[in-house]
C-alpha atoms as a PDB file:
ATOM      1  CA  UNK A   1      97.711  99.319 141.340  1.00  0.00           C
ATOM      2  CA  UNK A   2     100.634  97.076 140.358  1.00  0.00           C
ATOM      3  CA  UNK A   3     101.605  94.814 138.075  1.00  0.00           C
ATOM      4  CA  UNK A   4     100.718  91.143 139.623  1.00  0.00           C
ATOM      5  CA  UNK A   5     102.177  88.729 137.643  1.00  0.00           C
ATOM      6  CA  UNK A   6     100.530  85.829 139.662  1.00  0.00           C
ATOM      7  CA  UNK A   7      97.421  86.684 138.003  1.00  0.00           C
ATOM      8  CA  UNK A   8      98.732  85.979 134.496  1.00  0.00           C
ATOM      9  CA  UNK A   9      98.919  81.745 134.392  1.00  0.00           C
ATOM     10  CA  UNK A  10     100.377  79.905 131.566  1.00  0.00           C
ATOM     11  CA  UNK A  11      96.934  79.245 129.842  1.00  0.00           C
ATOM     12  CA  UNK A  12      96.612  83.040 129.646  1.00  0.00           C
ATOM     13  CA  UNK A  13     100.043  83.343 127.846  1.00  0.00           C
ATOM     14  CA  UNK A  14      99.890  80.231 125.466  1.00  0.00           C
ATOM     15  CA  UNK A  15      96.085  81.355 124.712  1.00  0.00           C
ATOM     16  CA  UNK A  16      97.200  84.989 124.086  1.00  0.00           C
ATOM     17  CA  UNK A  17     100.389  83.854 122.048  1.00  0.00           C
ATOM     18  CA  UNK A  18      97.800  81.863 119.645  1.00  0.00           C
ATOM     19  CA  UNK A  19      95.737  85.135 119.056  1.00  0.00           C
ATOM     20  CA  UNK A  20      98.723  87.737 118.255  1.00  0.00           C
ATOM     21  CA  UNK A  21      99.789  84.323 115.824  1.00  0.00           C
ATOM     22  CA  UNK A  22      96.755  85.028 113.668  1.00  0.00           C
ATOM     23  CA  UNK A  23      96.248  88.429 113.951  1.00  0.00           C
ATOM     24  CA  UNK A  24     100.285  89.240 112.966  1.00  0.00           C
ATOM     25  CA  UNK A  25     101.052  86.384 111.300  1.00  0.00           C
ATOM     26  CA  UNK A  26      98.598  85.099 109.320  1.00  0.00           C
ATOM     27  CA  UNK A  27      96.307  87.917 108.948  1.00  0.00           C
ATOM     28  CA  UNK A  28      99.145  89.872 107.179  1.00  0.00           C
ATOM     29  CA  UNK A  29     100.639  87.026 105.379  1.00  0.00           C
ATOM     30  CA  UNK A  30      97.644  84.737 104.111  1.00  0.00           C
ATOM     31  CA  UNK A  31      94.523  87.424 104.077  1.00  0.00           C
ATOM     32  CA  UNK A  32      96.487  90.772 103.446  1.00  0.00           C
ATOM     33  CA  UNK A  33      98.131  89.372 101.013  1.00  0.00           C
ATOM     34  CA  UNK A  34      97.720  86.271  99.900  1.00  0.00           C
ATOM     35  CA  UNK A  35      93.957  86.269  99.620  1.00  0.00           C
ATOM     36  CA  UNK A  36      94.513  89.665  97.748  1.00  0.00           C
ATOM     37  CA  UNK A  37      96.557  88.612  95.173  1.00  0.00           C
ATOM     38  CA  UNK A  38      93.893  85.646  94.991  1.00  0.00           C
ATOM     39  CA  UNK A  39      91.294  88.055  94.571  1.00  0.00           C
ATOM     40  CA  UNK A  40      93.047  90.315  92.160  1.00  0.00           C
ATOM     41  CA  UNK A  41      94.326  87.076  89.996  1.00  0.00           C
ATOM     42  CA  UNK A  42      90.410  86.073  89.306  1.00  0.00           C
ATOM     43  CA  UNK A  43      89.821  89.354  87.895  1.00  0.00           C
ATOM     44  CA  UNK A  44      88.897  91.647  90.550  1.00  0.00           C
ATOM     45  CA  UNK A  45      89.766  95.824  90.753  1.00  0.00           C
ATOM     46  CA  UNK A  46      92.263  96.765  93.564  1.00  0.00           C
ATOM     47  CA  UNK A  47      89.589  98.493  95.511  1.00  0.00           C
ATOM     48  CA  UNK A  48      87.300  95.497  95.512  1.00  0.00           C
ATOM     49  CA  UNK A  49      89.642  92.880  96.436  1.00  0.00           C
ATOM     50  CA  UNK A  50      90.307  95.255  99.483  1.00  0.00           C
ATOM     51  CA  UNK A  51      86.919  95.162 100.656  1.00  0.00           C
ATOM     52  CA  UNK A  52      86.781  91.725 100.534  1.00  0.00           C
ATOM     53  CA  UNK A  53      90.081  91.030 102.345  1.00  0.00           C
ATOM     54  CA  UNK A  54      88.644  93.578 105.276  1.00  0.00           C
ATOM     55  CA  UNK A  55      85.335  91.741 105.633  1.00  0.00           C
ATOM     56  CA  UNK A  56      87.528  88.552 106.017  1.00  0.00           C
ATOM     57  CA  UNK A  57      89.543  90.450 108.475  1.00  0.00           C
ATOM     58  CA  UNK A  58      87.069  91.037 110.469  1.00  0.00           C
ATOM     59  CA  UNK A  59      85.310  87.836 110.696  1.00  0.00           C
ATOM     60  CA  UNK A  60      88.185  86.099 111.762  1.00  0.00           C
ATOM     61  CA  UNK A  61      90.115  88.251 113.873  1.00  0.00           C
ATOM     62  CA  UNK A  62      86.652  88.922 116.237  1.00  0.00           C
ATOM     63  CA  UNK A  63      85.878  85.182 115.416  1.00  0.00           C
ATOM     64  CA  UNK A  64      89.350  84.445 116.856  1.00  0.00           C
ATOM     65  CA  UNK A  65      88.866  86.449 119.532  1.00  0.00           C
ATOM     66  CA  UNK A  66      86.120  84.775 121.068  1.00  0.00           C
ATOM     67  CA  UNK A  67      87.233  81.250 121.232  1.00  0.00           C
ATOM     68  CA  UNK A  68      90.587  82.355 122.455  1.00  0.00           C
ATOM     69  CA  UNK A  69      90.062  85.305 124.854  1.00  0.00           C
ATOM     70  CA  UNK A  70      86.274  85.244 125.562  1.00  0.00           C
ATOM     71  CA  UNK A  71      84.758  81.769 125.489  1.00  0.00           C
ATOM     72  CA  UNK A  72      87.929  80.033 127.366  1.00  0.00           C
ATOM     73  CA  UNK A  73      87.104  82.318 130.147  1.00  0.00           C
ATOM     74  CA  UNK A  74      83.052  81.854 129.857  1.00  0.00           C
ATOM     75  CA  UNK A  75      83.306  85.793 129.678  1.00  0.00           C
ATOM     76  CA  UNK A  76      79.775  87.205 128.913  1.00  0.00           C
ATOM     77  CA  UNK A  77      79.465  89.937 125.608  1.00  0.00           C
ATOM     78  CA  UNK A  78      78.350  92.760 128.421  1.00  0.00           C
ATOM     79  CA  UNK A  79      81.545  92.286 129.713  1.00  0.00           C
ATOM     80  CA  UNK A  80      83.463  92.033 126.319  1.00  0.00           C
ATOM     81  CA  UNK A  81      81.367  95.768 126.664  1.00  0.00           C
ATOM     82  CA  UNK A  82      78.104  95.395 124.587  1.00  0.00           C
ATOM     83  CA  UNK A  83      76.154  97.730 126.897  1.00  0.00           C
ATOM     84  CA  UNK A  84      74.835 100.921 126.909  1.00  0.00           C
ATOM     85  CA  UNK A  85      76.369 103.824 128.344  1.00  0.00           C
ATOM     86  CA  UNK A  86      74.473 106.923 130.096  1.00  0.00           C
ATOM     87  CA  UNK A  87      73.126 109.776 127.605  1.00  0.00           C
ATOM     88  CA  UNK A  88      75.215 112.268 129.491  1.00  0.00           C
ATOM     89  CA  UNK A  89      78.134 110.629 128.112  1.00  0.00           C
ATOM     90  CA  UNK A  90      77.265 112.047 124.644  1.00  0.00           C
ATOM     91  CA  UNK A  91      79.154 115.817 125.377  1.00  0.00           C
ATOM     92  CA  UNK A  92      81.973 114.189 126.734  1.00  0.00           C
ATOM     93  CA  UNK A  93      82.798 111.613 123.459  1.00  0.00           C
ATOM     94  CA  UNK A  94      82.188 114.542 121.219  1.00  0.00           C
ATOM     95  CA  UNK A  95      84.745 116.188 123.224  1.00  0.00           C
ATOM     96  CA  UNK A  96      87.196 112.993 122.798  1.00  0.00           C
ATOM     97  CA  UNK A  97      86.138 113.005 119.595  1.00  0.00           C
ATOM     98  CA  UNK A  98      87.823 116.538 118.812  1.00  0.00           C
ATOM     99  CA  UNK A  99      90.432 116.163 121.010  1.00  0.00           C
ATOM    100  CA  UNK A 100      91.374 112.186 118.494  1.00  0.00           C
ATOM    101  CA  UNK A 101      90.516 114.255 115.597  1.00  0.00           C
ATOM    102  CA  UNK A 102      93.576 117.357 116.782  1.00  0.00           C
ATOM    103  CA  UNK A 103      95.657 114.388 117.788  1.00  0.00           C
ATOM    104  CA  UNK A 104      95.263 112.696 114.949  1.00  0.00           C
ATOM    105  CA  UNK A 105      96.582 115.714 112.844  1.00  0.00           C
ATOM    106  CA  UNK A 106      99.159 116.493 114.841  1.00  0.00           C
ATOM    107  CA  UNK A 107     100.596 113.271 114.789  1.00  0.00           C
ATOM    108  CA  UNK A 108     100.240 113.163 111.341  1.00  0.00           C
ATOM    109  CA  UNK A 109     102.113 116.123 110.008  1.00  0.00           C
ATOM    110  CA  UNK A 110     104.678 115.434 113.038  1.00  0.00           C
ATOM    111  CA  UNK A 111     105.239 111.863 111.642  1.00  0.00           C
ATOM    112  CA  UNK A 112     105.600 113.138 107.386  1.00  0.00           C
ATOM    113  CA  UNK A 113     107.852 116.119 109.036  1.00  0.00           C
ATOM    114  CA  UNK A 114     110.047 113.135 110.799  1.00  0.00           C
ATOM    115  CA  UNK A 115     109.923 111.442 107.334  1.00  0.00           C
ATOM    116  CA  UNK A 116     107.610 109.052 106.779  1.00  0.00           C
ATOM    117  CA  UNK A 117     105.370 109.600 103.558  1.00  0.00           C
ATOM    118  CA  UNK A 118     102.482 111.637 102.529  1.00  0.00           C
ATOM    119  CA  UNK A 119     100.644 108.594 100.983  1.00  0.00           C
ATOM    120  CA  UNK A 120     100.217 104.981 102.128  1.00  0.00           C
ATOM    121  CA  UNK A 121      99.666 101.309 100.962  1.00  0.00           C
ATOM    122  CA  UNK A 122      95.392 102.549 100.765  1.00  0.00           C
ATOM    123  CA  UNK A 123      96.323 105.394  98.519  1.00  0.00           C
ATOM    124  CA  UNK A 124      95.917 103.602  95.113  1.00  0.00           C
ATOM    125  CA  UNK A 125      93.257 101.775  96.290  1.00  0.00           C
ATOM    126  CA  UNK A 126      91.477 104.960  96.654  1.00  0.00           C
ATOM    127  CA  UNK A 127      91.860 106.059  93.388  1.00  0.00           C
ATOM    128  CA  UNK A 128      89.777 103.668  92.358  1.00  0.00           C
ATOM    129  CA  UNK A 129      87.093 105.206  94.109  1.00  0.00           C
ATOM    130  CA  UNK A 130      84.971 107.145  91.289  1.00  0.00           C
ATOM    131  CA  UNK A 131      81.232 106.088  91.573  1.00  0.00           C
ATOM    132  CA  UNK A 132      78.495 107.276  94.383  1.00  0.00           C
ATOM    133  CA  UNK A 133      78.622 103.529  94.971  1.00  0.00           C
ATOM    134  CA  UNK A 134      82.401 103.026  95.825  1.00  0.00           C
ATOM    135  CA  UNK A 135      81.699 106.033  97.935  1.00  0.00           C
ATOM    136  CA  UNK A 136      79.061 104.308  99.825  1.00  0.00           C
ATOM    137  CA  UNK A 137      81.308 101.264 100.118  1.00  0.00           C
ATOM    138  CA  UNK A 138      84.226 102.849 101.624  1.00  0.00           C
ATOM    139  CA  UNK A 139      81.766 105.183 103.697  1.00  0.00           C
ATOM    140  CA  UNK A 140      80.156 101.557 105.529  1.00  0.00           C
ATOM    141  CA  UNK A 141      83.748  99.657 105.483  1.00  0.00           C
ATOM    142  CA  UNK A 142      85.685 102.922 107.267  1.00  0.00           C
ATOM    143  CA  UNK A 143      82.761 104.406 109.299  1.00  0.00           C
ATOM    144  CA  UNK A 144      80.839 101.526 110.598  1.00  0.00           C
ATOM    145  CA  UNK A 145      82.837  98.051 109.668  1.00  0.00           C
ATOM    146  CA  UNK A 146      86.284  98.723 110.808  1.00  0.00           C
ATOM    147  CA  UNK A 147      85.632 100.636 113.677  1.00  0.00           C
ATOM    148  CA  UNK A 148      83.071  98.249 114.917  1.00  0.00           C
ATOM    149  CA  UNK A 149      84.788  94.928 114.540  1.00  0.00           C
ATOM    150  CA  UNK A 150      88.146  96.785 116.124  1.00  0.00           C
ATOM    151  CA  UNK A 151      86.418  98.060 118.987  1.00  0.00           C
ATOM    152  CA  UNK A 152      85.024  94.631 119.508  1.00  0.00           C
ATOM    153  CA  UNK A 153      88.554  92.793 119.297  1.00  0.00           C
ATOM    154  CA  UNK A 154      90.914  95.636 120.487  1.00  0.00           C
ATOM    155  CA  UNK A 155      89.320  97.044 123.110  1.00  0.00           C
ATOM    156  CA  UNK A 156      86.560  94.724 124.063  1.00  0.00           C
ATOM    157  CA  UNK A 157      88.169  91.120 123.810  1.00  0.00           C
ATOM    158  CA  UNK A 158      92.217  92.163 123.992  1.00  0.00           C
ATOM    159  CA  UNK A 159      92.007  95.074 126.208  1.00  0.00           C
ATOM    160  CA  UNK A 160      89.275  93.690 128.652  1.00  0.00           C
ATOM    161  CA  UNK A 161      91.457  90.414 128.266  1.00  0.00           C
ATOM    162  CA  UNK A 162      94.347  92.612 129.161  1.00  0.00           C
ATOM    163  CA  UNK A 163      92.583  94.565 131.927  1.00  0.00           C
ATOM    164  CA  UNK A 164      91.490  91.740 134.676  1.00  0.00           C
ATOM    165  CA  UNK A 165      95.297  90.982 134.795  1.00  0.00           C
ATOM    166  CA  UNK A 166      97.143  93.858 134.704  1.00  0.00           C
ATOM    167  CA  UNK A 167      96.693  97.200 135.542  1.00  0.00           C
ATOM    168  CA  UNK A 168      95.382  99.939 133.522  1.00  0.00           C
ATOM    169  CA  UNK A 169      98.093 101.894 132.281  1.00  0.00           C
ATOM    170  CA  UNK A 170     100.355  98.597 130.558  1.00  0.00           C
ATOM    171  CA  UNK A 171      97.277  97.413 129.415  1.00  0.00           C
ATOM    172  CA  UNK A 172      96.359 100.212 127.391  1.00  0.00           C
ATOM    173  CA  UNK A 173      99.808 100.844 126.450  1.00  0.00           C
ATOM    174  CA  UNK A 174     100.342  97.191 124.994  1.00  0.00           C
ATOM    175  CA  UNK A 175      96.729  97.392 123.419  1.00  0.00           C
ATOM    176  CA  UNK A 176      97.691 100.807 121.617  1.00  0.00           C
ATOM    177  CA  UNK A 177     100.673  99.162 121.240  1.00  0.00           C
ATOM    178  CA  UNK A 178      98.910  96.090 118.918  1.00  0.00           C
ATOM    179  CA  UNK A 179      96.326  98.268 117.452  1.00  0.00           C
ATOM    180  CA  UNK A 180      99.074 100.869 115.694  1.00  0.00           C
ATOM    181  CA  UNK A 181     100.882  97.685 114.666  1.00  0.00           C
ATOM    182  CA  UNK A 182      98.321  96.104 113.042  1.00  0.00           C
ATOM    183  CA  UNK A 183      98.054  98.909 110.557  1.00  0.00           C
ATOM    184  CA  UNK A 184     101.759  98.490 109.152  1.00  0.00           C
ATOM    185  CA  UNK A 185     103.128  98.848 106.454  1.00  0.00           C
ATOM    186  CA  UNK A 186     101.351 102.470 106.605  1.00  0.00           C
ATOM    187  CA  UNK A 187     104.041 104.150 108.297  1.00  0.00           C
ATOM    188  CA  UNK A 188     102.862 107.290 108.166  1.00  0.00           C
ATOM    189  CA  UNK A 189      99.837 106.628 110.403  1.00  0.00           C
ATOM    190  CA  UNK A 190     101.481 104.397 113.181  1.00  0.00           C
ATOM    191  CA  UNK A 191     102.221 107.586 114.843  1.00  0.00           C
ATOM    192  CA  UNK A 192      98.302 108.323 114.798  1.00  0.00           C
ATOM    193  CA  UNK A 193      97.043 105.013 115.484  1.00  0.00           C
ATOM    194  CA  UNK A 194      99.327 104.640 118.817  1.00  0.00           C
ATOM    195  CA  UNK A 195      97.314 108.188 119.746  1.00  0.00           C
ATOM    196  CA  UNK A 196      94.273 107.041 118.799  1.00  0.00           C
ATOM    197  CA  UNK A 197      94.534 103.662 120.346  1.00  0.00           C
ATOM    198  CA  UNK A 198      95.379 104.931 123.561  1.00  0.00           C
ATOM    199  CA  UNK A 199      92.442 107.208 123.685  1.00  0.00           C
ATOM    200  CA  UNK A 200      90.324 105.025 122.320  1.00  0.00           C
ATOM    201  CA  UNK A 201      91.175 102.530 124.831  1.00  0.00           C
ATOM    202  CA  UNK A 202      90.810 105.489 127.714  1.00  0.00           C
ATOM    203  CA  UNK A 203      86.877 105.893 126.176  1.00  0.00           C
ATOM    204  CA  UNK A 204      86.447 102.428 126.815  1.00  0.00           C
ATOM    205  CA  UNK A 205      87.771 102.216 130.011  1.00  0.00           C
ATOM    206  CA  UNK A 206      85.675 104.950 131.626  1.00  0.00           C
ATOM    207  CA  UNK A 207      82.339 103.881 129.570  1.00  0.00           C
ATOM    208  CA  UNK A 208      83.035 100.294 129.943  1.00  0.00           C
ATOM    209  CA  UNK A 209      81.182 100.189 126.446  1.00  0.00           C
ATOM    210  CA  UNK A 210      82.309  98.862 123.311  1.00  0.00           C
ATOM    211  CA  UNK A 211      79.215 101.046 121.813  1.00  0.00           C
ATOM    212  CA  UNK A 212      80.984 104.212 123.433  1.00  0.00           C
ATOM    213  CA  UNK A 213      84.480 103.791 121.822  1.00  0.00           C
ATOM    214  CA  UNK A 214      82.905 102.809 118.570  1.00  0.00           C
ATOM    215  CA  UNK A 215      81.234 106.124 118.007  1.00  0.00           C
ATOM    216  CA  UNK A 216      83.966 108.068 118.898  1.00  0.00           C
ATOM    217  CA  UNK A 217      86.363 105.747 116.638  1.00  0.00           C
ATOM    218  CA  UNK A 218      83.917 106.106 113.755  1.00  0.00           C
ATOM    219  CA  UNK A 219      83.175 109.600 114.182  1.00  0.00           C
ATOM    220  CA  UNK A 220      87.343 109.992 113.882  1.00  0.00           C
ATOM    221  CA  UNK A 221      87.186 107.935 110.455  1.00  0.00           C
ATOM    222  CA  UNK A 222      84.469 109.923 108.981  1.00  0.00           C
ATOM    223  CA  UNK A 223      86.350 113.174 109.694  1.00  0.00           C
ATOM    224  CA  UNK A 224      89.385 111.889 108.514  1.00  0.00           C
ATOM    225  CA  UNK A 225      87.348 110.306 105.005  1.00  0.00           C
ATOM    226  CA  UNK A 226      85.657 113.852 104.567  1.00  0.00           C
ATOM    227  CA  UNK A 227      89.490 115.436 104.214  1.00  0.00           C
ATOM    228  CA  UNK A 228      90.494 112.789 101.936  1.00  0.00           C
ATOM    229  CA  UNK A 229      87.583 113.048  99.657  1.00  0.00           C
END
């Protein structure tokens, strides 16, 4: 399959455009930080603030998502990819799973080795984390929160956006792309998240479910939270 550029028209680009506006633009510059600072100004810990800031995240970067890439286009949620996927998919995404999990170590120790640090902008935050309650809180945000609402807007919205128009390896390349971007200034991860992002985006692809790369992108996260803890 080749690129077909007469499939992308200029409503697709301007409407596009708009999205990577607010999710690398003002995402970073008034929720990231401004609304932190906010946050942290009326009296709230580090950690808290952060939870916050990635609820807000999430609301309006899948909120976003929809009226730019999914309603425009009356696309339904089953093809966004809310749908289930066959049972005898299960071995297979625990398979993914490890193979993320290896990646995501490799990459890792390959990207601290090449320079980048140890620790990133999450580390202090994490410090913080000292109760069975905080536990609990990072456990839902990392394990079930982030993974879900990026599945939904990375692979679901941007990637099936991404997908009807051009073929399959650009558009997971761009999507992996966006989705290791979006976790700057953590250097020492963008390595991992271009990894993950592309095989996240390959689970999707051959499951067609949003519900398929979830658990395999939450799975990842939990692993990765058990070393940290």
């Amino acid at each position: 399959m080749h690129f077909k550029m007469n499939q992308v028209k200029s409503k697709d680009i301007l409407l596009f455009s708009l999205l990577m506006i607010l999710t690398f633009i003002f995402v970073p510059i008034m929720v990231k930080d401004k609304l932190n600072q906010l946050l942290i100004h009326f009296g709230l810990s580090a950690f808290v603030a952060s939870v916050y800031v990635g609820l807000c995240i999430a609301i309006i970067l899948v909120v976003g998502g929809y009226f730019l890439l999914v309603k425009p286009y009356h696309t339904t949620w089953s093809e966004v990819g809310f749908k289930s996927f066959s049972i005898k998919k299960v071995p297979w995404l625990l398979l993914m799973t490890i193979i993320c999990f290896g990646a995501s170590v490799l990459s890792y120790i390959i990207s601290v080795y090449l320079g980048a640090p140890e620790s990133n902008t999450k580390t202090p935050i994490l410090q913080e984390v000292d109760t069975w309650y905080s536990y609990f809180v990072v456990f839902i945000m990392a394990v079930i929160v982030s993974p879900l609402y990026e599945e939904i807007f990375y692979r679901g919205m941007i990637y099936g956006f991404l997908r009807k128009r051009i073929n399959r390896t650009i558009s997971l390349s761009i999507n992996a792309v966006l989705f290791s971007i979006a976790h700057w200034p953590n250097w020492n991860i963008l390595l991992l998240n271009l990894i993950n992002g592309l095989l996240f985006g390959y689970v999707y692809e051959k499951t067609n479910s949003v519900y398929a790369s979830f658990i395999v992108h939450g799975l990842i996260n939990l692993c990765v939270l058990l070393v940290a803890v």
